[in-house]
Protein backbone atom coordinates (compact mmCIF):
# COMPACT_ATOMS: atom_id res chain seq x y z
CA UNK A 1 -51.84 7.37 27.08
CA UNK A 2 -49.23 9.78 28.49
CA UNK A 3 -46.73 6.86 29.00
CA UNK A 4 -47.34 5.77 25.36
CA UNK A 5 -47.04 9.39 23.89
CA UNK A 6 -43.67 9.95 25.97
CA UNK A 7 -42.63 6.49 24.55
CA UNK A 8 -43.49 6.97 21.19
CA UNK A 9 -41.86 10.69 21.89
CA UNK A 10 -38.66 9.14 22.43
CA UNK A 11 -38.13 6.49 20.10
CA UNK A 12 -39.11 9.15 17.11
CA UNK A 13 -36.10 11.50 18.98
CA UNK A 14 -33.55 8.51 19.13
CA UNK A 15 -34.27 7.61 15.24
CA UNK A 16 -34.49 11.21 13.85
CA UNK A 17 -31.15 12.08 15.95
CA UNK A 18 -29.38 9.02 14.25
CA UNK A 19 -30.32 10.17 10.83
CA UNK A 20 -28.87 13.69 11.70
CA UNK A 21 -25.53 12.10 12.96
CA UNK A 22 -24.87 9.35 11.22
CA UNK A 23 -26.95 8.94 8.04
CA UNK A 24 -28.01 12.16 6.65
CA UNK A 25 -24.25 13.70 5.14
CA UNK A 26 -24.84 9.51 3.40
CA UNK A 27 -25.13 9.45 -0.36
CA UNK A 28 -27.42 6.07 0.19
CA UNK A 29 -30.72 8.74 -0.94
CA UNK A 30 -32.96 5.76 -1.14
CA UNK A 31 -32.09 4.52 2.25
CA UNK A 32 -32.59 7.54 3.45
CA UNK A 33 -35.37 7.76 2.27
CA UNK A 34 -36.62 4.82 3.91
CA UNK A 35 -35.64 5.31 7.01
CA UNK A 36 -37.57 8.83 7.06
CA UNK A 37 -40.80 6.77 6.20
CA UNK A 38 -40.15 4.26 9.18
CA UNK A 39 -39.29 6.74 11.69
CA UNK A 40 -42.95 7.66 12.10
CA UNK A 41 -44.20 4.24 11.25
CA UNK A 42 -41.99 2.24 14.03
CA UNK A 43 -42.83 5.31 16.64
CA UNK A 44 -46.44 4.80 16.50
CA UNK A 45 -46.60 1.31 16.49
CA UNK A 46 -43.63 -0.15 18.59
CA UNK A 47 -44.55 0.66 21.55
CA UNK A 48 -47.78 -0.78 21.61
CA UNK A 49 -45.99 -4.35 20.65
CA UNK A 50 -45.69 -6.72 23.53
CA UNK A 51 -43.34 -10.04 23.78
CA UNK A 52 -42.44 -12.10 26.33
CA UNK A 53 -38.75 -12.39 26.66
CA UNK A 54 -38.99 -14.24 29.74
CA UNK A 55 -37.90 -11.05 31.78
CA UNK A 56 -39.61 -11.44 35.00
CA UNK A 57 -39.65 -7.53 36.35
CA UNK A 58 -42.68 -6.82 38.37
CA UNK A 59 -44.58 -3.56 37.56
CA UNK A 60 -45.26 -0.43 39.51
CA UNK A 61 -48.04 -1.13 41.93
CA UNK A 62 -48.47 2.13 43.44
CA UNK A 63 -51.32 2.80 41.13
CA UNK A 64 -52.64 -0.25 42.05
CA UNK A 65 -52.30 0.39 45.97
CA UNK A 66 -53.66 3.83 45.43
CA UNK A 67 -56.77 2.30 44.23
CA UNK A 68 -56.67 -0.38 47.51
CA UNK A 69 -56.38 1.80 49.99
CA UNK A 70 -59.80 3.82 48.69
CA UNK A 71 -63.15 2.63 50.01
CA UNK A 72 -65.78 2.10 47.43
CA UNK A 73 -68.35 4.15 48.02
CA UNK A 74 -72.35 4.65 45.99
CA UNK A 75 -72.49 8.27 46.57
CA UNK A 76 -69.29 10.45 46.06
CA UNK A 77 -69.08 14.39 46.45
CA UNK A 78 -66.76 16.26 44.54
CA UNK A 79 -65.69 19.72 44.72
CA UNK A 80 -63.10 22.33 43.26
CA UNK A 81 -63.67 25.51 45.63
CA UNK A 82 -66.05 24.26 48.23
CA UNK A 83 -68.17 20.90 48.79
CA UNK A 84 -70.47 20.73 46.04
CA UNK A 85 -72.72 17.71 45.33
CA UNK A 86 -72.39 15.09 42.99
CA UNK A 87 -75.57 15.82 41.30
CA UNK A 88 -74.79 20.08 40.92
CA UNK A 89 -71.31 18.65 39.10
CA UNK A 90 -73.04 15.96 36.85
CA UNK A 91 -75.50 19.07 35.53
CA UNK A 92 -72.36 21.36 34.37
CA UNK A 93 -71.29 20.14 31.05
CA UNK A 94 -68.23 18.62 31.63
CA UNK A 95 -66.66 19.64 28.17
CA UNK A 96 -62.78 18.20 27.15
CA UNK A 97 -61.00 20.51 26.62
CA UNK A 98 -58.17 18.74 25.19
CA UNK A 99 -60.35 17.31 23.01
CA UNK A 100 -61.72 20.16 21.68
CA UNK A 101 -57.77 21.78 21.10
CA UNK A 102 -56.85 18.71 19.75
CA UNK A 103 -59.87 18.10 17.23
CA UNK A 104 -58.96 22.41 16.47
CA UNK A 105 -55.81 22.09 15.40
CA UNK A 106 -56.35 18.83 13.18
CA UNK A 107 -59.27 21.02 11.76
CA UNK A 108 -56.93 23.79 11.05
CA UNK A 109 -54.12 21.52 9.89
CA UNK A 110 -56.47 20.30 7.37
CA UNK A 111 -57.98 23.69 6.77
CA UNK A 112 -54.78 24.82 5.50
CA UNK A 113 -54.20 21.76 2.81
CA UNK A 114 -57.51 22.25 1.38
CA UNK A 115 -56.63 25.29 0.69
CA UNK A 116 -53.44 24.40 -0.74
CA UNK A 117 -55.00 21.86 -3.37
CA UNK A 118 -57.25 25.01 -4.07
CA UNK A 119 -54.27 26.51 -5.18
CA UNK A 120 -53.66 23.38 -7.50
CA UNK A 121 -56.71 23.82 -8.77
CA UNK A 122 -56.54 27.62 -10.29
CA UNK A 123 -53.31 26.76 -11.35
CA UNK A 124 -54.35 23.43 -13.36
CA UNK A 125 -57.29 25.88 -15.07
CA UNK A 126 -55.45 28.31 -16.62
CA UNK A 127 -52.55 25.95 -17.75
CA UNK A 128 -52.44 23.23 -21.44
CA UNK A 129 -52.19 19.96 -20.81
CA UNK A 130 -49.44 17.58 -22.54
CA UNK A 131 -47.79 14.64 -22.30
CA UNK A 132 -44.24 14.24 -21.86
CA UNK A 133 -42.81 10.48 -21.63
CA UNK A 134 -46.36 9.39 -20.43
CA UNK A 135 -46.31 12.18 -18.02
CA UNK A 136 -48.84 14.51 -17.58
CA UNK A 137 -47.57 18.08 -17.56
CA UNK A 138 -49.38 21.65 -17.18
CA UNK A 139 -47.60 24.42 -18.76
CA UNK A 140 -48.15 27.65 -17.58
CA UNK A 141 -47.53 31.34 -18.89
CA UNK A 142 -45.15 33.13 -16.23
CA UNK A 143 -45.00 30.40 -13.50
CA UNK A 144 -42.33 31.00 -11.29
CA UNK A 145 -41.48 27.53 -9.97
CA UNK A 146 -41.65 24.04 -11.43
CA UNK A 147 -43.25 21.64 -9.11
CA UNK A 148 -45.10 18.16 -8.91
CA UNK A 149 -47.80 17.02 -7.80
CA UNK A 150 -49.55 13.82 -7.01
CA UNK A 151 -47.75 12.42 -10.44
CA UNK A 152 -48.74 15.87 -12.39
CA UNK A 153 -45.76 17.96 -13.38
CA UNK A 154 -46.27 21.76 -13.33
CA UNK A 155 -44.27 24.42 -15.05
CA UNK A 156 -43.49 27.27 -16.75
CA UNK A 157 -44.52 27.16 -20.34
CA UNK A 158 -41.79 30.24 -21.88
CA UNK A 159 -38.84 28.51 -20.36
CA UNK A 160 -36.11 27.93 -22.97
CA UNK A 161 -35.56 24.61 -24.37
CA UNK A 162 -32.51 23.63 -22.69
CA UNK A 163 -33.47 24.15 -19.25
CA UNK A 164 -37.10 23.01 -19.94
CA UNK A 165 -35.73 19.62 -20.53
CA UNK A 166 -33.31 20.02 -17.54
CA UNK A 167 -36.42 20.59 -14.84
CA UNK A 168 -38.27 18.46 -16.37
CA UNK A 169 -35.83 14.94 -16.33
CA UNK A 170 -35.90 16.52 -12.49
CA UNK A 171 -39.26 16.87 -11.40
CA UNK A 172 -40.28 13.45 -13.37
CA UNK A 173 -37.89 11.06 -11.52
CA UNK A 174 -40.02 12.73 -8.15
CA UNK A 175 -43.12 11.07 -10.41
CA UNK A 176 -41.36 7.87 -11.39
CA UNK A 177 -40.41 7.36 -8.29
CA UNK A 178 -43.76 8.49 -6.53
CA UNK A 179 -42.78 10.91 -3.98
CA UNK A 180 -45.56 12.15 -3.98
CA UNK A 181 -46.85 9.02 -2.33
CA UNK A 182 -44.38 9.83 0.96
CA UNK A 183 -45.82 13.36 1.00
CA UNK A 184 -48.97 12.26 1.21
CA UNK A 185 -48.36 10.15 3.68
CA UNK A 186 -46.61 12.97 5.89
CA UNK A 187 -49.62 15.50 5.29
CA UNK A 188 -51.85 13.03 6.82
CA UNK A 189 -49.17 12.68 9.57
CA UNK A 190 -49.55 16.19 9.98
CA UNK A 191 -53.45 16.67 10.39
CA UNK A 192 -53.66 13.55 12.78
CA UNK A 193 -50.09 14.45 14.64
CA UNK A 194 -50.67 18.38 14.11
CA UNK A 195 -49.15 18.90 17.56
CA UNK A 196 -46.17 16.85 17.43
CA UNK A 197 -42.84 18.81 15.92
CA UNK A 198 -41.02 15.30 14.69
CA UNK A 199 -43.79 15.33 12.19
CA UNK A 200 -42.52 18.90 10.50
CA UNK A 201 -39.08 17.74 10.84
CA UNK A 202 -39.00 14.29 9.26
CA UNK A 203 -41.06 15.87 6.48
CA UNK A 204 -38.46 18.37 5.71
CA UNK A 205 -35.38 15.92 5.81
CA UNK A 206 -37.64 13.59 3.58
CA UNK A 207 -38.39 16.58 1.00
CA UNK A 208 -34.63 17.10 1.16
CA UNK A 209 -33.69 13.65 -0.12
CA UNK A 210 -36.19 13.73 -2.75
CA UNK A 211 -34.34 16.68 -4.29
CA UNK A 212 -31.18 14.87 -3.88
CA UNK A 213 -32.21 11.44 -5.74
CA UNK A 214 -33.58 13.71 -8.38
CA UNK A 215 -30.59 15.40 -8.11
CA UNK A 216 -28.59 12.71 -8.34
CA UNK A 217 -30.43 11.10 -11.36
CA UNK A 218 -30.20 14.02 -13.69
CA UNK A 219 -27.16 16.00 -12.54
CA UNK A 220 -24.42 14.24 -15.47
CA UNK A 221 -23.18 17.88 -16.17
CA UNK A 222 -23.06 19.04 -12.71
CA UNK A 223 -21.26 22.84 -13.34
CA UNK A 224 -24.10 23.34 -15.98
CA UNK A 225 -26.96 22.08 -13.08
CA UNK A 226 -25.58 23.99 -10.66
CA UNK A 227 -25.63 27.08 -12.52
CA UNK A 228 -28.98 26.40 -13.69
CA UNK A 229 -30.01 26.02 -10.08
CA UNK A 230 -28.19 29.71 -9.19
CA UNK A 231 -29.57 31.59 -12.26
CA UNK A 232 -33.48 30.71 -11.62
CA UNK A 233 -35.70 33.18 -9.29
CA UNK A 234 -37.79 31.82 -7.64
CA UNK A 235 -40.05 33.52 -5.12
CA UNK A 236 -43.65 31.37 -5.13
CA UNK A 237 -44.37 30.03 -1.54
CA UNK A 238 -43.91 26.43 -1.14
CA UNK A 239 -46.59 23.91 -0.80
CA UNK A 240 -46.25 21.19 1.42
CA UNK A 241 -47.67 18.11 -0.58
CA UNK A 242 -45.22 19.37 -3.38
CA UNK A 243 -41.83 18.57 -4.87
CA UNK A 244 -40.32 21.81 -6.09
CA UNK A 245 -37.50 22.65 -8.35
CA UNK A 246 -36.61 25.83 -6.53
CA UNK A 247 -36.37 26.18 -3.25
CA UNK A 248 -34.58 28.85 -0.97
CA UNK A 249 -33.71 26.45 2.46
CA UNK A 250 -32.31 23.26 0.27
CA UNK A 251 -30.46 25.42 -2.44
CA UNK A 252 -27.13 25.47 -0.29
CA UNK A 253 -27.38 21.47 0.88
CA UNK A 254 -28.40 20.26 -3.37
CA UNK A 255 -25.89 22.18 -4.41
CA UNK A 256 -23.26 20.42 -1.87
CA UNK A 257 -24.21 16.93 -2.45
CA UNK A 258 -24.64 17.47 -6.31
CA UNK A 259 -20.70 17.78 -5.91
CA UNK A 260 -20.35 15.30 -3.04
CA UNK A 261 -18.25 11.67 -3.85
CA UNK A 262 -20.37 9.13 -3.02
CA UNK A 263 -20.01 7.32 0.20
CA UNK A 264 -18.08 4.49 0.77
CA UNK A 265 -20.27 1.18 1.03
CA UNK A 266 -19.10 0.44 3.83
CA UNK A 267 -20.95 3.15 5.66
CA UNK A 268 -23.88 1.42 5.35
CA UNK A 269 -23.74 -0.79 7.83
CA UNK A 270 -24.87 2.34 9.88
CA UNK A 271 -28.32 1.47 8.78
CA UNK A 272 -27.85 -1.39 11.69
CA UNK A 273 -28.44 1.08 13.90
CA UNK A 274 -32.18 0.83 13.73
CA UNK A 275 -32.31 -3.19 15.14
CA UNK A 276 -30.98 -1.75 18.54
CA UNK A 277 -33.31 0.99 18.71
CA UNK A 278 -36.48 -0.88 18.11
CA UNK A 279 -35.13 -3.70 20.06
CA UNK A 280 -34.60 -1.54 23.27
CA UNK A 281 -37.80 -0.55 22.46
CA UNK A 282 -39.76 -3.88 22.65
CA UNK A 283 -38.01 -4.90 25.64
CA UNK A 284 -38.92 -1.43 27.35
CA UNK A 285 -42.56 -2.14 26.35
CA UNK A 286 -42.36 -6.00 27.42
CA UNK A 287 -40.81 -4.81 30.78
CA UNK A 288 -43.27 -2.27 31.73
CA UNK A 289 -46.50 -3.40 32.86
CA UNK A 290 -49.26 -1.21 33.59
CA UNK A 291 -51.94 -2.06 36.62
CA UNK A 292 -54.60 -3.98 35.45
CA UNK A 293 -57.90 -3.98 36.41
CA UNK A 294 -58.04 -7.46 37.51
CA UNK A 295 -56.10 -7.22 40.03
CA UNK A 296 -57.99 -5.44 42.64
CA UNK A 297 -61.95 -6.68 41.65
CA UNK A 298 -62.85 -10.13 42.45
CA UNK A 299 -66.04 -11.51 40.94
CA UNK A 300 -67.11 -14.98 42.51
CA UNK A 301 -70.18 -16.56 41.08
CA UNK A 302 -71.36 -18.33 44.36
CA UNK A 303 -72.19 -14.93 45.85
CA UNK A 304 -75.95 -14.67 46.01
CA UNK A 305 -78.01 -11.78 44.63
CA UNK A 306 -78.50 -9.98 47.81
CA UNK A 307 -74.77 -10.58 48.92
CA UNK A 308 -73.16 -8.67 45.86
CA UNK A 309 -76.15 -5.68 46.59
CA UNK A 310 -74.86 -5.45 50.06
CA UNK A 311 -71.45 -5.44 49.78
CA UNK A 312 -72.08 -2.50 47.42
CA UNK A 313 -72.57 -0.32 50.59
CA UNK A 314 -69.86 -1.81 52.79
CA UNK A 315 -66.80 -0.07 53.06
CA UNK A 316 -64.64 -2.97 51.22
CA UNK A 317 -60.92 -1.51 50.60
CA UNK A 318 -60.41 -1.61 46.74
CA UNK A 319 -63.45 -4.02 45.80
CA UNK A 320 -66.63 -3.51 44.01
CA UNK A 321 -66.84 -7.38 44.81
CA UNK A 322 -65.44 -9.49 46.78
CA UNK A 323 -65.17 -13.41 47.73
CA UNK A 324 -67.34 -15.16 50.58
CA UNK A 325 -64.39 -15.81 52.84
CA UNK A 326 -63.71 -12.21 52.35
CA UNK A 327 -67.00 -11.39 53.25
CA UNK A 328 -66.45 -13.32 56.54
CA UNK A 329 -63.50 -12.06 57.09
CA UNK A 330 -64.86 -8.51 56.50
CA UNK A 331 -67.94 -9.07 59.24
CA UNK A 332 -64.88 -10.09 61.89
CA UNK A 333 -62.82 -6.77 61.31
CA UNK A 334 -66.33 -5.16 61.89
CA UNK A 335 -67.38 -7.32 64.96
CA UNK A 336 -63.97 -6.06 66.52
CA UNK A 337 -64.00 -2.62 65.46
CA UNK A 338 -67.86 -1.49 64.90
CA UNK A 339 -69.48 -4.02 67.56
CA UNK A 340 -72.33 -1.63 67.08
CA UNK A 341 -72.41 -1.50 63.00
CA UNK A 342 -72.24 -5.51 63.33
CA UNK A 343 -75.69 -7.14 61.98
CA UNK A 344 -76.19 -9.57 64.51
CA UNK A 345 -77.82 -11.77 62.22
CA UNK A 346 -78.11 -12.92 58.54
CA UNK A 347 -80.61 -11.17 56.62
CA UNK A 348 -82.50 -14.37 55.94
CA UNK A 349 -83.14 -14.88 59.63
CA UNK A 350 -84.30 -11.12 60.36
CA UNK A 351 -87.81 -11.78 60.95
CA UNK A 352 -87.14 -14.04 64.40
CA UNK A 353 -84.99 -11.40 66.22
CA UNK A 354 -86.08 -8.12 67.52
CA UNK A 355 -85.67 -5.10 65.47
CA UNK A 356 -83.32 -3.91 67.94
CA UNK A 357 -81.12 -6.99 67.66
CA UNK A 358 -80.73 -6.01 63.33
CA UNK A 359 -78.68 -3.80 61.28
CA UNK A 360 -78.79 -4.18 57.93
CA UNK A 361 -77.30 -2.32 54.81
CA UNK A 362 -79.02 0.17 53.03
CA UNK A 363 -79.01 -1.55 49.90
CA UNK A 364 -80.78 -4.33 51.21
CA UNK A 365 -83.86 -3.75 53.24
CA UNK A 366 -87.32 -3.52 52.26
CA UNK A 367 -88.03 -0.06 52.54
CA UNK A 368 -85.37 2.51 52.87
CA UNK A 369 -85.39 4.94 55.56
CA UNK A 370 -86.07 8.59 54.52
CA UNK A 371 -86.80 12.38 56.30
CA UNK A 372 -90.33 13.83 56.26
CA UNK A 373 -89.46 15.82 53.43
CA UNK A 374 -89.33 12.94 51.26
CA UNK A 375 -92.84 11.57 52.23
CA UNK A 376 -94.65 12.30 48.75
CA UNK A 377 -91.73 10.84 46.66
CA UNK A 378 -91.88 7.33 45.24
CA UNK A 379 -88.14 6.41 45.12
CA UNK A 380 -87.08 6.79 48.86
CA UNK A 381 -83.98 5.70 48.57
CA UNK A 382 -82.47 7.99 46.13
CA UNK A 383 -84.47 10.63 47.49
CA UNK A 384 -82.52 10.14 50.94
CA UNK A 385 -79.53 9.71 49.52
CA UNK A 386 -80.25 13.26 47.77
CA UNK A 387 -81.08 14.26 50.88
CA UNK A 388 -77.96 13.07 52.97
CA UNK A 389 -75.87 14.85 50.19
CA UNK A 390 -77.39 18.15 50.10
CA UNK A 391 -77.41 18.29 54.13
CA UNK A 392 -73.62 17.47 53.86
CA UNK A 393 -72.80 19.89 50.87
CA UNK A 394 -74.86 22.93 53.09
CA UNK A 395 -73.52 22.84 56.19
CA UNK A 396 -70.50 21.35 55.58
CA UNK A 397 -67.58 23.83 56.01
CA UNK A 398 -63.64 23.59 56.07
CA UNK A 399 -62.55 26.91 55.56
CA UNK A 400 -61.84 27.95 58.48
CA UNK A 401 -58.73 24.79 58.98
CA UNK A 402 -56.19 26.86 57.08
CA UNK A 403 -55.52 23.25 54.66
CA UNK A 404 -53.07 23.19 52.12
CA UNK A 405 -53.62 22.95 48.31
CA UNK A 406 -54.56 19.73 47.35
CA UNK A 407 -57.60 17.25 47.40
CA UNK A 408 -59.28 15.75 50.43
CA UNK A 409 -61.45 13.03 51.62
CA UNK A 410 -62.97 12.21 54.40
CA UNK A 411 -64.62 8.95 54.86
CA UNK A 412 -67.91 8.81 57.13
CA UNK A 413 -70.93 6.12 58.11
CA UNK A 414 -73.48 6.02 60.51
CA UNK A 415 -76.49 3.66 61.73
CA UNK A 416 -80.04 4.99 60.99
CA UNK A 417 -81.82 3.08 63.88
CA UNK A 418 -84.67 1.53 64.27
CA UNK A 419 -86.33 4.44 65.76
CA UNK A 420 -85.25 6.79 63.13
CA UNK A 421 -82.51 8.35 64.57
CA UNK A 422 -78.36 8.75 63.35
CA UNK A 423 -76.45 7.25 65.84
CA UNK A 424 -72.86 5.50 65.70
CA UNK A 425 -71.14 7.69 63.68
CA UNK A 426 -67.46 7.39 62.43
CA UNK A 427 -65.29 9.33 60.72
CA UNK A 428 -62.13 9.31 59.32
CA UNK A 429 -59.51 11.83 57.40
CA UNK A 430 -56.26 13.15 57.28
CA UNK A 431 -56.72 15.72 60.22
CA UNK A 432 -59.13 15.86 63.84
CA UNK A 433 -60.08 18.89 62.81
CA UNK A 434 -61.36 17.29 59.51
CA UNK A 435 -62.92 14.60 61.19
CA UNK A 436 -64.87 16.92 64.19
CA UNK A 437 -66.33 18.88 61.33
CA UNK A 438 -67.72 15.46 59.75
CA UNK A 439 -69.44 14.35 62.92
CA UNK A 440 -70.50 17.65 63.61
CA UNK A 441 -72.32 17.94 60.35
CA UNK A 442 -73.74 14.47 60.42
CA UNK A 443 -75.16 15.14 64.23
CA UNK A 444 -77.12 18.19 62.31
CA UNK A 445 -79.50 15.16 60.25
CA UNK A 446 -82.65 15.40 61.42
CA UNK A 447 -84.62 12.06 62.47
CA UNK A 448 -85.92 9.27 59.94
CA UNK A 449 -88.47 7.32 59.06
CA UNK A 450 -86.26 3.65 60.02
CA UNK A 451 -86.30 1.81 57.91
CA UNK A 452 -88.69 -1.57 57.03
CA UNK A 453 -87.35 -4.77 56.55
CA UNK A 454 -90.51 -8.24 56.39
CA UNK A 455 -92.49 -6.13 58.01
CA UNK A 456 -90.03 -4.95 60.95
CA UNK A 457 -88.79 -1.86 61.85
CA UNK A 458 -84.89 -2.54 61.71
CA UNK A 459 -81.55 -0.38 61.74
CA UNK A 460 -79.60 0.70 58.33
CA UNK A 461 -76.35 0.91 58.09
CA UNK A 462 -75.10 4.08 55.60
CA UNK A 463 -71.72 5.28 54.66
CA UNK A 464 -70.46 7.49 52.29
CA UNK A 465 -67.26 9.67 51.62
CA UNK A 466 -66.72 13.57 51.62
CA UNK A 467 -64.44 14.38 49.17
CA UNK A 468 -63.17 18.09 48.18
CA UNK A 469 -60.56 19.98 46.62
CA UNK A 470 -58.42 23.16 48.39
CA UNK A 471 -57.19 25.38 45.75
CA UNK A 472 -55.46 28.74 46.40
């Protein structure tokens, strides 16, 4: 999302600064016009185009090695001052806030043009209807602006004759032409973009050429227009859905181009400019590949039941699931390095050896192994894990290793043998010190019931990570 909102971000930046150098001093209006309503358009939706151009550029795989090089574990911790358990965070209410800003401001955004057609409303009350040319327009005692709206022309009922017909040959090109349909288009722009300053920009430059092209259209006696446009006082506040006859920031630029030659038709050929910016844009999106999910989880199908249960608990690098050779190849790198995690035997033959012989994964056994304490409780296994995690998030402490700001993990598993008790633990993190307090806390478990697997007592193998956050 961040990538995509920078993206977009840019594009809308490289198309809006176009306009403003080479387009906007143009007396193309229309064009103009159109390229205002595509700015927004092509920013939203070019970058999530893709096409192949055959480009063969191969995409950041950091993310993707990040994700590798962390074991998958059933039973994380997570902390932001000091080790707190998994179950404690999951009961706060883990509440968005950029959400909640976000769905705020479109709230207020939207807040403020209800009000505005509120406005419209009173207005349209205390005015008399009439129609103009097949155009509806409200006359209104005293009204200090002429505007339209949404094809409705509003305006001052006691203005003389002359300039009556003036305003009005301006405000209804604005309805011929249905500006009102860009505006519209904008103010939902603004509600759903609220945050985004392009958005305010592009509206104003687009407001801007609507005055001109109405301008434009009516402005055959342009000293007489122009003084009509100097002579007029106009102090009502501006709506933003509106096209208004009178207004303070555009008075200066209307009058200018009322007097402006037109351009030469050559100059617009600038308009080409968009086909390399949306180009460079498509090939920037068709370029840049984000890590897929894919790529780091293997699902194979011949994996039995109790296989893809087991592997759950093993400390595979990167994969929720993995292939049988990679299974194999997974009980080798323990044989060498864990001789004493090692099951010595399949699961399926378990009942023939001794349970000394037999350690099995947590997942997989009969009946888990648990501490007195959970005697009375019918789940044992997520009662021990519960248990394990609250031992770990009490007594484990790392304040006193003077660590720098940032996040830390520690990854830890242990045998629970067959008589009960937590042997062969190992440990791994960033620092000794990190490590020692691990084992330390680990060596503090008190024995188990072992656990049962056909009938046998047998060994369980149990691993899970410790993973906090130093912030100062």
């Amino acid at each position: 999302m961040i990538q995509y909102l920078i993206h977009s971000t840019v594009l809308a930046l490289l198309l809006y600064g176009s306009y403003r150098i080479w387009l906007r001093k143009q007396t193309f209006f229309q064009w103009n016009r159109i390229w205002l309503l595509l700015v927004p358009v092509l920013s939203i939706a070019l970058p999530f185009i893709h096409i192949d151009f055959g480009i063969d550029i191969l995409p950041d795989t950091t993310a993707v090695k990040d994700l590798v090089n962390q074991p998958v574990y059933y039973d994380p911790l997570m902390d932001t001052n000091s080790l707190t358990l998994a179950e404690e965070v999951n009961n706060k209410i883990d509440l968005n806030w950029w959400l909640i800003i976000y769905v705020a401001g479109a709230l207020v955004s939207l807040t403020c043009f209800i009000l505005q057609r509120l406005k419209i409303s009173v207005i349209r009350k205390a005015s008399t209807l009439k129609f103009i040319n097949n155009i509806p327009v409200y006359q209104i005692p005293r009204l200090e602006n002429a505007f339209s709206v949404d094809g409705h022309i509003y305006m001052n009922s006691d203005l003389e004759n002359k300039d009556f017909e003036i305003i009005f040959k301006h405000e209804s090109v604005h309805v011929i032409q249905k500006h009102y349909l860009d505006l519209r288009f904008y103010v939902l722009l603004k509600i759903i973009l609220w945050f985004h300053p392009m958005v305010y920009l592009l509206q104003k430059e687009l407001k801007l050429i609507h005055e001109f092209i109405a301008d434009q259209s009516c402005a055959s006696h342009k000293e007489n227009y122009t003084e009509l446009l100097l002579n007029q006082t106009f102090n009502t506040k501006e709506l933003s859905f509106a096209n208004s006859f009178f207004n303070h920031s555009h008075l200066k630029n209307r009058i200018k181009m009322i007097h402006k030659p037109l351009s030469q038709k050559t100059k617009i050929f600038n308009y080409i400019l968009i086909i390399p910016i949306a180009l460079s844009s498509l090939i920037y999106t068709s370029c840049v590949t984000e890590p897929q999910e894919e790529e780091i989880i293997i699902i194979e199908e011949e994996l039995s039941y109790e296989d893809k249960e087991a592997l759950d608990e093993f400390p595979i690098e990167g994969q929720t699931k993995i292939s049988k050779e990679q299974y194999e190849k997974f009980l080798e790198w323990l044989k060498i390095n864990h001789p004493d995690m090692y099951p010595k035997e399949t699961i399926s033959e378990v009942s023939s050896y001794t349970t000394i012989d037999v350690t099995l994964p947590f997942s997989v056994v009969d009946e888990h192994p648990y501490p007195n304490t959970c005697d009375n409780e019918i789940d044992k296994k997520i009662c021990t894990q519960e248990f394990i995690s609250k031992h770990v998030a009490d007594n484990f402490d790392y304040k006193g290793f003077n660590l720098a700001q940032g996040r830390y993990k520690i990854t830890a598993q242990f045998k629970i043998n067959a008589n009960g008790q937590v042997v062969s633990i190992q440990t791994g993190a960033k620092t000794p010190e990190l490590e020692n307090e691990a084992k330390r806390v680990l060596k503090l478990l008190p024995k188990f019931v072992p656990g049962k697997h056909k009938g046998k007592d047998v060994g369980v193998f149990y691993a899970l990570p410790i993973i906090f956050e130093v912030n100062k």
